[in-house]
Protein backbone atom coordinates (compact mmCIF):
# COMPACT_ATOMS: atom_id res chain seq x y z
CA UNK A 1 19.77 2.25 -1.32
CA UNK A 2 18.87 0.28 -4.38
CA UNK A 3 17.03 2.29 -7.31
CA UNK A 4 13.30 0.53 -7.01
CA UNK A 5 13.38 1.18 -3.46
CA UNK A 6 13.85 4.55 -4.04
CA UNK A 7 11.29 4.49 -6.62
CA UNK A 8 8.58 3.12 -3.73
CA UNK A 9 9.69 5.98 -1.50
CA UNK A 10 9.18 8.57 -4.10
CA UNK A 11 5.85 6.62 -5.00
CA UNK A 12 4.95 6.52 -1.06
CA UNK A 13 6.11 10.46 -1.80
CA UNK A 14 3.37 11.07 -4.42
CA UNK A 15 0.28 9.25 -2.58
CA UNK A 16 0.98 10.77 0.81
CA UNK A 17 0.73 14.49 -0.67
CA UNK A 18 -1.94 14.26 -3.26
CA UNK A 19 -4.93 15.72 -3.31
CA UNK A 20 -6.84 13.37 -5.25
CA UNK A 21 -10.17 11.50 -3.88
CA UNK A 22 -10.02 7.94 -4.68
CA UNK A 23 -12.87 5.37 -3.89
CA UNK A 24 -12.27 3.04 -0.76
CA UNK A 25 -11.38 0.17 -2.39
CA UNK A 26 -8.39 1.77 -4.08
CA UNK A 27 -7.94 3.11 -0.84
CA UNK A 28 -7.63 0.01 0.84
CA UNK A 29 -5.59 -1.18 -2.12
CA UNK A 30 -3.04 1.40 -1.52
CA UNK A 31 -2.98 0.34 2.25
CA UNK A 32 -2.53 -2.94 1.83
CA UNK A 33 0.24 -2.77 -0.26
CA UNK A 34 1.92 -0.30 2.03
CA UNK A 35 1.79 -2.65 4.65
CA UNK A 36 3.01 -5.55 3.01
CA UNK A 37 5.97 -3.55 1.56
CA UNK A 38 7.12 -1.95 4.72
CA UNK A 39 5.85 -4.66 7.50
CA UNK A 40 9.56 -5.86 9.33
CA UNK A 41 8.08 -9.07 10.99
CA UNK A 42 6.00 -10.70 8.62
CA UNK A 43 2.21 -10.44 8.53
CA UNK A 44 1.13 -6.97 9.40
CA UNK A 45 -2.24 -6.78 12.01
CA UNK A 46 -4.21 -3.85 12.59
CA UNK A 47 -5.63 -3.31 15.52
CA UNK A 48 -9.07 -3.64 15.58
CA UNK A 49 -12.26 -3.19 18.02
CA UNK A 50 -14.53 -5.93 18.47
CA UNK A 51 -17.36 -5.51 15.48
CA UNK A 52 -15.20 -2.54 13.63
CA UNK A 53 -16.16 -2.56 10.08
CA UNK A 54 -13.44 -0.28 9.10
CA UNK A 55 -10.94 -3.03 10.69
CA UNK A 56 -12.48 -6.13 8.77
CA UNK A 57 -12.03 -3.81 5.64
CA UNK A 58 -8.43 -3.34 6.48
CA UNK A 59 -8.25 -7.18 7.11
CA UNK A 60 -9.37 -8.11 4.01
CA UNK A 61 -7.30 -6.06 1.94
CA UNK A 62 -4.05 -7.36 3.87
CA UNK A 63 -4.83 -11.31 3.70
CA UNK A 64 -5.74 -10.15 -0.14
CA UNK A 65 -2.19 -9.21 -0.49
CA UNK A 66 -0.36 -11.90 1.76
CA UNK A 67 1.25 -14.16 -0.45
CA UNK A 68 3.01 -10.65 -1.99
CA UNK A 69 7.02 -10.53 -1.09
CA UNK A 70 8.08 -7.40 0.10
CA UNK A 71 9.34 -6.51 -3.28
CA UNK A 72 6.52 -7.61 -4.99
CA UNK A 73 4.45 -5.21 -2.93
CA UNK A 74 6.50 -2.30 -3.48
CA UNK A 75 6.16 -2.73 -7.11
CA UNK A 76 2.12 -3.07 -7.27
CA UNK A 77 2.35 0.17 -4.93
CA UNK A 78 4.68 2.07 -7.36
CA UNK A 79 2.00 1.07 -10.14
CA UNK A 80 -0.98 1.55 -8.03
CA UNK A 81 0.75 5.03 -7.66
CA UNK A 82 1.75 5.95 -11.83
CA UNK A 83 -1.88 4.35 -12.70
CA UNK A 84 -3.77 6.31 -10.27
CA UNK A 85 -1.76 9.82 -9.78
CA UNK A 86 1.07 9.40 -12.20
CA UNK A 87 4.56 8.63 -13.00
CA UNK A 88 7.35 8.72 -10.89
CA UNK A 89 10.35 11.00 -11.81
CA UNK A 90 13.57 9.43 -11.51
């Protein structure tokens, strides 16, 4: 497994255990990125209910990141993840 992808998985570590309250658009930010990184068929689609807020949201973020490559994804997550909870041990 190369090195930065084990970097991402350490990073995807770090945000999935933390503790740490962030506002929703860092949130959505951390989502998004997620998604692009680890999506196997292209554009990732959430499902969504007719009028769901919380859906468009999640839209938004994901067209907002959907000229990203997959490894330009995982590296915006890994430094969403050392700005926002802090750097990644090797």
């Amino acid at each position: 497994m190369a090195e930065e992808n084990l970097k991402f998985l350490k990073a995807y570590e770090m945000a999935s255990k933390t503790q740490q309250q962030f506002p929703p658009d860092v949130m959505l930010h951390f989502y998004a990125l997620y998604k692009r990184a680890t999506e196997k068929n292209g554009f990732y689609i959430p499902p969504s209910s007719h009028g769901d807020l919380k859906s468009a949201f999640k839209m938004n973020a994901l067209i907002q990141v959907k000229e990203l490559s997959k490894k330009e994804a995982e590296e915006k997550y890994i430094e969403l993840v050392e700005k926002h909870i802090g750097e990644i041990s090797q």
